[in-house]
N, C-alpha and C. Protein backbone atom coordinates (compact mmCIF):
# COMPACT_ATOMS: atom_id res chain seq x y z
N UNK A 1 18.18 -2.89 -14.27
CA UNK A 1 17.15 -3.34 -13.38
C UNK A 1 17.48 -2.94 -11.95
N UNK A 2 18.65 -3.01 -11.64
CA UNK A 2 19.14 -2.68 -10.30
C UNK A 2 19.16 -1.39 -9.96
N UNK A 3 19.75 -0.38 -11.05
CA UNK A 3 19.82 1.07 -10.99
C UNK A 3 18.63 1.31 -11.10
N UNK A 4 17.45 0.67 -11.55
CA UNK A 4 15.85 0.56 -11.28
C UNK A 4 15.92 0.79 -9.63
N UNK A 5 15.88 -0.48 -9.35
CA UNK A 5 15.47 -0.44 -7.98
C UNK A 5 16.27 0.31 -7.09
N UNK A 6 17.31 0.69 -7.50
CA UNK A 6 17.80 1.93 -6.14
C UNK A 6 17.39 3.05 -6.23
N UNK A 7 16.71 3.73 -7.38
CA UNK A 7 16.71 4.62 -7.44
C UNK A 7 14.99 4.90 -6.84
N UNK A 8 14.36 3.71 -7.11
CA UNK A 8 13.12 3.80 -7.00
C UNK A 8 12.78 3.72 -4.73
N UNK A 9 14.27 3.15 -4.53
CA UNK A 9 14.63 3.28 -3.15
C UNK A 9 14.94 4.09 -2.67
N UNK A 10 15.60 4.93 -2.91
CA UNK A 10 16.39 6.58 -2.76
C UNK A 10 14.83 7.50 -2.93
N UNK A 11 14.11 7.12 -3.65
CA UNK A 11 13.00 8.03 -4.11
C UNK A 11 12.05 8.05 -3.18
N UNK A 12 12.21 6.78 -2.54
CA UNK A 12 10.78 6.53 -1.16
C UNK A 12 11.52 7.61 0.08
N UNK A 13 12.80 8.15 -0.03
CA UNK A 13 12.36 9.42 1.42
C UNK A 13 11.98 10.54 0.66
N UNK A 14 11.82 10.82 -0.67
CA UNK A 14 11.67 11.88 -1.30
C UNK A 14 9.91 12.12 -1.65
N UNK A 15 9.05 11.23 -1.20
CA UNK A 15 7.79 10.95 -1.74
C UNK A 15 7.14 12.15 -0.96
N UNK A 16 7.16 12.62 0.36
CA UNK A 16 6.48 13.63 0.90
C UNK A 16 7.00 15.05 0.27
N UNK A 17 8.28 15.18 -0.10
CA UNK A 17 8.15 16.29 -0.53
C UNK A 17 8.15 16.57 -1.95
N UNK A 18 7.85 15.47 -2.52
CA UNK A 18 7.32 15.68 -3.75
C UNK A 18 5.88 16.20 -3.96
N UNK A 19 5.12 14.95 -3.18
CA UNK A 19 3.63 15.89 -2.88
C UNK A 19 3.54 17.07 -2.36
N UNK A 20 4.19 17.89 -1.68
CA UNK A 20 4.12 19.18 -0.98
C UNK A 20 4.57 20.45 -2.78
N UNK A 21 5.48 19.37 -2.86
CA UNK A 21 5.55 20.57 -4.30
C UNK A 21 4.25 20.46 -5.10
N UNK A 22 4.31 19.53 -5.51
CA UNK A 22 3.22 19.12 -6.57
C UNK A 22 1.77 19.97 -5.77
N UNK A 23 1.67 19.82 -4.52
CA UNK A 23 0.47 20.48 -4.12
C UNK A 23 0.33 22.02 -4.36
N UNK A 24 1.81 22.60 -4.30
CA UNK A 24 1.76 23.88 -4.27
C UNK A 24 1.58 24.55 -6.30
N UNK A 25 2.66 24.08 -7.23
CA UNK A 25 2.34 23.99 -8.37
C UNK A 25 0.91 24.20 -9.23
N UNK A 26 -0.30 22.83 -8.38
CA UNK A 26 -1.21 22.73 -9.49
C UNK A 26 -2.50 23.84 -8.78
N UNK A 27 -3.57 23.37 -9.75
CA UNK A 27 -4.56 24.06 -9.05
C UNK A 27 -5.63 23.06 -9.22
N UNK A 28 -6.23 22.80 -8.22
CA UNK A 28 -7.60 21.60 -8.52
C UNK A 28 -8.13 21.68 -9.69
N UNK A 29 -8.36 20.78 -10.35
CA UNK A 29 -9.35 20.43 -11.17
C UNK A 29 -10.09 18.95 -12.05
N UNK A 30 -10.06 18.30 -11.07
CA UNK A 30 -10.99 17.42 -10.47
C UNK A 30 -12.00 17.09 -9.65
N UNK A 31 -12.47 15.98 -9.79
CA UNK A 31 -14.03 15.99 -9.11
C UNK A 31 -13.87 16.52 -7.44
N UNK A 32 -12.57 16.54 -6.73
CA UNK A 32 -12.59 16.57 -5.35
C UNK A 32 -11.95 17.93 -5.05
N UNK A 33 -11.75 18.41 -5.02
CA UNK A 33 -11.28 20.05 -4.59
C UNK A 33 -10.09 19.76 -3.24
N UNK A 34 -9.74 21.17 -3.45
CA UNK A 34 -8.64 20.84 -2.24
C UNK A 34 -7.35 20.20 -1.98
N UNK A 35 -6.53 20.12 -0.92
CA UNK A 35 -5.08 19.42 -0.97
C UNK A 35 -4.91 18.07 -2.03
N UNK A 36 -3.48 17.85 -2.56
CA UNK A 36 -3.77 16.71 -2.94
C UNK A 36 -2.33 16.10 -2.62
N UNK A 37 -2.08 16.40 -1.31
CA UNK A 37 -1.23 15.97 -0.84
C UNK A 37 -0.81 14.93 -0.48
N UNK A 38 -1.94 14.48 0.38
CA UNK A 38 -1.72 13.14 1.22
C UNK A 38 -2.70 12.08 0.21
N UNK A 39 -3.23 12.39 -0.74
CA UNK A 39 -3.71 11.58 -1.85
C UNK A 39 -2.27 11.30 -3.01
N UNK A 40 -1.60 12.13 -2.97
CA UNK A 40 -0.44 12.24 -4.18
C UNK A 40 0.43 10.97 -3.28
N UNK A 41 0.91 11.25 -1.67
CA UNK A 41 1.64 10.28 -0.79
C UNK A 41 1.28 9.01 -0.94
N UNK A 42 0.01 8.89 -0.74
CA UNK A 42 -0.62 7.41 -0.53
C UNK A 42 -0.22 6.94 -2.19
N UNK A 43 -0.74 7.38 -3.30
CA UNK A 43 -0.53 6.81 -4.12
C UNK A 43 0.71 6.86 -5.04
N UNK A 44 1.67 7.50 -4.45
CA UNK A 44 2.83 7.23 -4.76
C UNK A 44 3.53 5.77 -4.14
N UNK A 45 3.20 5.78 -2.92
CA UNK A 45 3.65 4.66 -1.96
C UNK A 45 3.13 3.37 -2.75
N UNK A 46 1.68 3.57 -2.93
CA UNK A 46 1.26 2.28 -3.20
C UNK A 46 1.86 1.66 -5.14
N UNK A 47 2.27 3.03 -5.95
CA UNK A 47 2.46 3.02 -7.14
C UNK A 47 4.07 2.30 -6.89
N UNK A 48 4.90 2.76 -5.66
CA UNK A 48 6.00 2.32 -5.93
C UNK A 48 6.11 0.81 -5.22
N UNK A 49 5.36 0.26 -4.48
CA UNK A 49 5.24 -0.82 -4.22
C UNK A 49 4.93 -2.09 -5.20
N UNK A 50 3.93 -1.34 -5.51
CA UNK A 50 3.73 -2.43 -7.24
C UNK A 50 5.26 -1.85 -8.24
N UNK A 51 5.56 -0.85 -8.57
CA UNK A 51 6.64 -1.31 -9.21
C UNK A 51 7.75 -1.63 -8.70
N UNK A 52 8.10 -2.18 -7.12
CA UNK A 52 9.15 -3.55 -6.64
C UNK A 52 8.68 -4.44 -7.39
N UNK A 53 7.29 -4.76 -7.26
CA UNK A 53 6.88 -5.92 -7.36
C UNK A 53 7.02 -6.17 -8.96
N UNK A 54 6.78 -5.29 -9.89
CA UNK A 54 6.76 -5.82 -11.16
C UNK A 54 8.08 -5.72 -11.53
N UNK A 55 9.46 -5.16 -11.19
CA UNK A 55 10.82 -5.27 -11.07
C UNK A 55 11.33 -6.56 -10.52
N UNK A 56 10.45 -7.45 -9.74
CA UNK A 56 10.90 -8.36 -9.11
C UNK A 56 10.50 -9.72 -10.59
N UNK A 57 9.46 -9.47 -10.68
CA UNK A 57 8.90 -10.22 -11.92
C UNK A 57 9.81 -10.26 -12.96
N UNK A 58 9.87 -8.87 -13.07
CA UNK A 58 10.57 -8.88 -14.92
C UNK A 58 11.99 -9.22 -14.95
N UNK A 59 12.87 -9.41 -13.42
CA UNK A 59 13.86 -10.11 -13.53
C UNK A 59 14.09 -11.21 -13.03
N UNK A 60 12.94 -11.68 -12.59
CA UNK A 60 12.32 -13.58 -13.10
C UNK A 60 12.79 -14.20 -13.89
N UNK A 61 11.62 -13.36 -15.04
CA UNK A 61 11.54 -13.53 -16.35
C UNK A 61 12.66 -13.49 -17.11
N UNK A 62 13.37 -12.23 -16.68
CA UNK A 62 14.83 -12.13 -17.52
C UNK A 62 16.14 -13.21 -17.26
N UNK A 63 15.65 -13.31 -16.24
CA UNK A 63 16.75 -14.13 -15.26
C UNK A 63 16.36 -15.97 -15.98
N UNK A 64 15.41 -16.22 -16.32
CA UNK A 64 14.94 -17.69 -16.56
C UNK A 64 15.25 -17.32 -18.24
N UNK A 65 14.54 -16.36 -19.16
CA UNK A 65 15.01 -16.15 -20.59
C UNK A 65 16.81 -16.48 -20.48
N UNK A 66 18.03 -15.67 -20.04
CA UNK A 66 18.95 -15.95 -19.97
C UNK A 66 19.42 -16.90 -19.89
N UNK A 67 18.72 -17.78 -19.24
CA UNK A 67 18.97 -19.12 -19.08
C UNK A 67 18.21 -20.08 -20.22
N UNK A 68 17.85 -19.83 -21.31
CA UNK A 68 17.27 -20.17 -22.23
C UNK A 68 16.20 -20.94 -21.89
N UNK A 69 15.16 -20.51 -20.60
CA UNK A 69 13.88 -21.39 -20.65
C UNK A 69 13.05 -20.28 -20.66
N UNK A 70 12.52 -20.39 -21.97
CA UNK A 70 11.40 -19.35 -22.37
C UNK A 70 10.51 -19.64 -22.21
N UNK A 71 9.97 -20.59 -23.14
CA UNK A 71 8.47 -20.96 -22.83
C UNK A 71 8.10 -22.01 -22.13
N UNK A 72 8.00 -21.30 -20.43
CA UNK A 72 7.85 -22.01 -19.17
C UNK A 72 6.68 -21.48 -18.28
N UNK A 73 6.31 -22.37 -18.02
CA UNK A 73 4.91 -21.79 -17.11
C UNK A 73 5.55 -20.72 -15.89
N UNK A 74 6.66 -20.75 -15.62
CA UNK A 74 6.96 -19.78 -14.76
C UNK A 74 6.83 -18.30 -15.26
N UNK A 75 7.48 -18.37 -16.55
CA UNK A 75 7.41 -16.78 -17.36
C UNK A 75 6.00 -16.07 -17.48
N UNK A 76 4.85 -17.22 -17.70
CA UNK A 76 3.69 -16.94 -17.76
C UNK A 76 3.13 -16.16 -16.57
N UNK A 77 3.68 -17.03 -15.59
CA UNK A 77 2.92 -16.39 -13.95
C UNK A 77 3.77 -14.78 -14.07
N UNK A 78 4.77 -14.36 -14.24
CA UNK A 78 5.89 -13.55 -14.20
C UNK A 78 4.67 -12.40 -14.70
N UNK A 79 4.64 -13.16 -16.30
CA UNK A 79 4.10 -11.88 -16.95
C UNK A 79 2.47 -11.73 -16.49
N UNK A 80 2.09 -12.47 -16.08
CA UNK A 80 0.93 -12.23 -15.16
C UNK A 80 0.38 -11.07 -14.37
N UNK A 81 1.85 -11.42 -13.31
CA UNK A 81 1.66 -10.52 -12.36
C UNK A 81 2.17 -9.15 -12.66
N UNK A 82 2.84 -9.07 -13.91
CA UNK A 82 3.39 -7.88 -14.31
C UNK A 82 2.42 -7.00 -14.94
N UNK A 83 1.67 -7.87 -15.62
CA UNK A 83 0.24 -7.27 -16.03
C UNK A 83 -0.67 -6.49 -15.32
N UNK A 84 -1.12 -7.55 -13.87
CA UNK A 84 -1.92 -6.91 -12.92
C UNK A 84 -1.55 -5.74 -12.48
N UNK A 85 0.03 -5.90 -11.99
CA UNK A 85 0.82 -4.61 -11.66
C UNK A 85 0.60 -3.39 -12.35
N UNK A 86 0.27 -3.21 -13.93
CA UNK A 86 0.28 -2.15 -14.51
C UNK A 86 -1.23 -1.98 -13.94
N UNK A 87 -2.22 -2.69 -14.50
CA UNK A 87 -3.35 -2.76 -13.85
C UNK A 87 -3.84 -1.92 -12.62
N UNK A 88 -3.09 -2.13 -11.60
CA UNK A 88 -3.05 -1.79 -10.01
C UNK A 88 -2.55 -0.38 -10.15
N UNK A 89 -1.47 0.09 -11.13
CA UNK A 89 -0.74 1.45 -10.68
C UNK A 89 -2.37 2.26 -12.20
N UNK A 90 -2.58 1.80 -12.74
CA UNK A 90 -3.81 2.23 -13.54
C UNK A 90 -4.59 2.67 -12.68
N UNK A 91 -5.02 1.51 -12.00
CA UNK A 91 -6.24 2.21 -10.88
C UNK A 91 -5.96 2.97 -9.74
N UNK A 92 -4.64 3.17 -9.14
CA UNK A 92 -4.18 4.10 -8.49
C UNK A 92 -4.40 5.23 -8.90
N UNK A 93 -3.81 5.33 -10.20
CA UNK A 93 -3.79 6.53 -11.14
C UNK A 93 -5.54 7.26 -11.40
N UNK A 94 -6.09 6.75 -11.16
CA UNK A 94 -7.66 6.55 -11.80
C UNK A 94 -8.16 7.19 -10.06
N UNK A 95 -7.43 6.83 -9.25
CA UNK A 95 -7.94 7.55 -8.08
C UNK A 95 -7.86 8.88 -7.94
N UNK A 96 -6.53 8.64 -7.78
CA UNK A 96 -5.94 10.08 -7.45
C UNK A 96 -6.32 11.36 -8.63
N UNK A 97 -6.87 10.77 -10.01
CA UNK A 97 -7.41 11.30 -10.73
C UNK A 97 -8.48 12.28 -10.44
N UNK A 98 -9.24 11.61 -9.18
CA UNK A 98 -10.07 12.49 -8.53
C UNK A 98 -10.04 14.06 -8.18
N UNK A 99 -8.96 14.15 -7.92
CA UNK A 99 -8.51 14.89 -7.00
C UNK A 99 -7.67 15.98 -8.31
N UNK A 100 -7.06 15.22 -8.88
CA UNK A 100 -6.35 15.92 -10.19
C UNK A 100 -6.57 15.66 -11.69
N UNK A 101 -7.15 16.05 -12.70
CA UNK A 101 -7.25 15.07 -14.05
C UNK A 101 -6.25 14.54 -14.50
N UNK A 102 -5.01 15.28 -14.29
CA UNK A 102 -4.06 15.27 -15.24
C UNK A 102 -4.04 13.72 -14.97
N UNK A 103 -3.88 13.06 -13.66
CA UNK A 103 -3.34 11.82 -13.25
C UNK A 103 -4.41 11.01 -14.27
N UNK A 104 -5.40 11.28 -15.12
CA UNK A 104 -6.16 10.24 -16.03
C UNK A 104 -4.92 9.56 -17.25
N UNK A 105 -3.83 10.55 -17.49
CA UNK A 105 -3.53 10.57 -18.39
C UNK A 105 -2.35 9.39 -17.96
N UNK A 106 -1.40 9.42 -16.90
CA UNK A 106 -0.81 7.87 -17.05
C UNK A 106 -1.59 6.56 -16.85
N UNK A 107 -2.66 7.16 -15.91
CA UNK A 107 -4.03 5.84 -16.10
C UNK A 107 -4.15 4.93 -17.09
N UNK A 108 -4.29 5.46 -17.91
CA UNK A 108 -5.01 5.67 -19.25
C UNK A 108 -3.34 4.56 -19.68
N UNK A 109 -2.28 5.00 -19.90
CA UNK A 109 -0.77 4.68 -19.67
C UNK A 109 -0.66 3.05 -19.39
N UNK A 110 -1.01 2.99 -18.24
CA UNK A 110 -0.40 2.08 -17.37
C UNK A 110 -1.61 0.88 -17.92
N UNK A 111 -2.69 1.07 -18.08
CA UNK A 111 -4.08 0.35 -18.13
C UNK A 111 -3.53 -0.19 -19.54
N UNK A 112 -3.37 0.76 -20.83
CA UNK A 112 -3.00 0.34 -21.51
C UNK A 112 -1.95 -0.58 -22.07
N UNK A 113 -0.80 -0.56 -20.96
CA UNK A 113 0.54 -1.36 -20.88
C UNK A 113 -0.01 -2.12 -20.47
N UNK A 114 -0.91 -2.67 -19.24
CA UNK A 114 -1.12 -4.06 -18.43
C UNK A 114 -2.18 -4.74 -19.90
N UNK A 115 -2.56 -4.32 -20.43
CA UNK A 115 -3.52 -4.55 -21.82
C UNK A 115 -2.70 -5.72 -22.79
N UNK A 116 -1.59 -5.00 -22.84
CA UNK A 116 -0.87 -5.62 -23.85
C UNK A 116 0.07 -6.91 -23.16
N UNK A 117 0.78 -6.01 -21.79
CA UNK A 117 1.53 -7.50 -21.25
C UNK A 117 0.69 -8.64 -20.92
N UNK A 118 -0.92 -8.22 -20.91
CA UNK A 118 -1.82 -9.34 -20.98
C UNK A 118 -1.49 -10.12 -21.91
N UNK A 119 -1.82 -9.54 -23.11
CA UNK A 119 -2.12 -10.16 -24.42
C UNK A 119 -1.15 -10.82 -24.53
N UNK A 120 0.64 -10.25 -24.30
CA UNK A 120 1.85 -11.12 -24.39
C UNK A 120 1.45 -12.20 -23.60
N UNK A 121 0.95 -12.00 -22.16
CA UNK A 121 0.98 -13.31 -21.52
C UNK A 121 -0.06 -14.71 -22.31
N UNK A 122 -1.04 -13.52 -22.85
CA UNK A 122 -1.66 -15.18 -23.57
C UNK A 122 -0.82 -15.86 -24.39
N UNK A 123 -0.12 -15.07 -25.43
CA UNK A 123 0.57 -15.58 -26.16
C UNK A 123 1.24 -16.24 -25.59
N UNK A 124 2.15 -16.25 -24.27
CA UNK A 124 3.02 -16.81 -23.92
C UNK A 124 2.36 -18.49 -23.09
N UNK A 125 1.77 -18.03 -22.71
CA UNK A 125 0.89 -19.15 -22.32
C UNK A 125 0.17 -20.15 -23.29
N UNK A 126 0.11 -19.96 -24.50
CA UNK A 126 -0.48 -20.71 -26.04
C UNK A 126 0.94 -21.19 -26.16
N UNK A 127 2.12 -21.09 -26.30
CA UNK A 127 3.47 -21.04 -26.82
C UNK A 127 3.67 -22.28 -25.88
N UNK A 128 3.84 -22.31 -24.07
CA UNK A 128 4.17 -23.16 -23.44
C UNK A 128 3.15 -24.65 -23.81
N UNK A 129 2.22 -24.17 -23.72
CA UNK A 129 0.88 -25.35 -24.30
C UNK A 129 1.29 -26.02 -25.49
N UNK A 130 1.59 -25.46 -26.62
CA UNK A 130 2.28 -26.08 -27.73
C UNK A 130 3.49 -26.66 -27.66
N UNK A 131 4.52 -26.28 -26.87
CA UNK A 131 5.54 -26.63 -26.60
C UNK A 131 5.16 -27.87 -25.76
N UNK A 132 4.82 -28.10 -24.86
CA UNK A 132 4.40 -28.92 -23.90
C UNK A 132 4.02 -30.32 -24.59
N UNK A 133 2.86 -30.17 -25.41
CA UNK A 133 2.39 -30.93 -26.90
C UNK A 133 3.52 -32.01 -27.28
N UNK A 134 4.58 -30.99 -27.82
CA UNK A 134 6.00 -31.54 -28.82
C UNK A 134 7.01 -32.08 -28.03
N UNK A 135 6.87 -31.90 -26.45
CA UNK A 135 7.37 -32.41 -26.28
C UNK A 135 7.43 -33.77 -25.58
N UNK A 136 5.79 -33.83 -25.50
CA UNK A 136 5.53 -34.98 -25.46
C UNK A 136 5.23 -36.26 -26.84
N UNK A 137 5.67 -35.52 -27.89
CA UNK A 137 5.49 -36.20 -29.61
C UNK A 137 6.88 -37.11 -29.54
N UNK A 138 6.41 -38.05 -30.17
CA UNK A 138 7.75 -38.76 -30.38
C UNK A 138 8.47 -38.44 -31.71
């Protein structure tokens, strides 16, 4: 998780000249023609901001599981926001798509992951509710 986040730190002075490559590499073919430079920047920035944020979550979550409280309304909010997060870098992806198709294809990715950590979160959220139940049963 940590070698996560440094690396994903080390990577934020590297974001402009990644777009400068990537600009030179492709060739438009998306709805918008032209550079996709400072579209590739912006949504790198904003892609790596949501994943602090869903790194910050998932070692919440990991951090409270370890501690053997699983099914806790906290894990729920956790996986929540971890959800939206995929969500958010989906529709990033879905932008910048504009400009490039290829970017449909982690869209498509990420939309699908926030899909499912949904679905975990219901589950997880039915689980605390039941639990909650039993432990109010004598």
């Amino acid at each position: 998780m940590y070698v996560s986040a440094a690396i994903g730190f080390i990577a934020t002075f590297f974001v402009p000249s990644i777009a400068d490559w990537y600009d030179e590499i492709t060739v438009g073919s998306g709805l918008i023609g032209g550079s996709v430079r400072i579209p590739t920047i912006v949504g790198l920035y904003v892609c790596e901001v949501l994943a602090f944020a869903i790194l910050w979550s998932l070692n919440k979550l990991l951090a409270n599981i370890d501690r053997s409280e699983v099914f806790i309304p906290e894990n729920t909010v956790c996986l929540r926001r971890i959800s939206w997060g995929f969500m958010f870098v989906g529709f990033t992806f879905i932008v910048m798509g504009l400009w490039r198709s290829v970017f449909f294809i982690p869209a498509t990715a990420a939309v699908m992951f926030g899909l499912v950590m949904r679905v975990l979160k219901n589950v997880f959220e039915k689980a605390v509710e039941i639990k909650s139940e039993n432990d109010f049963t004598i």
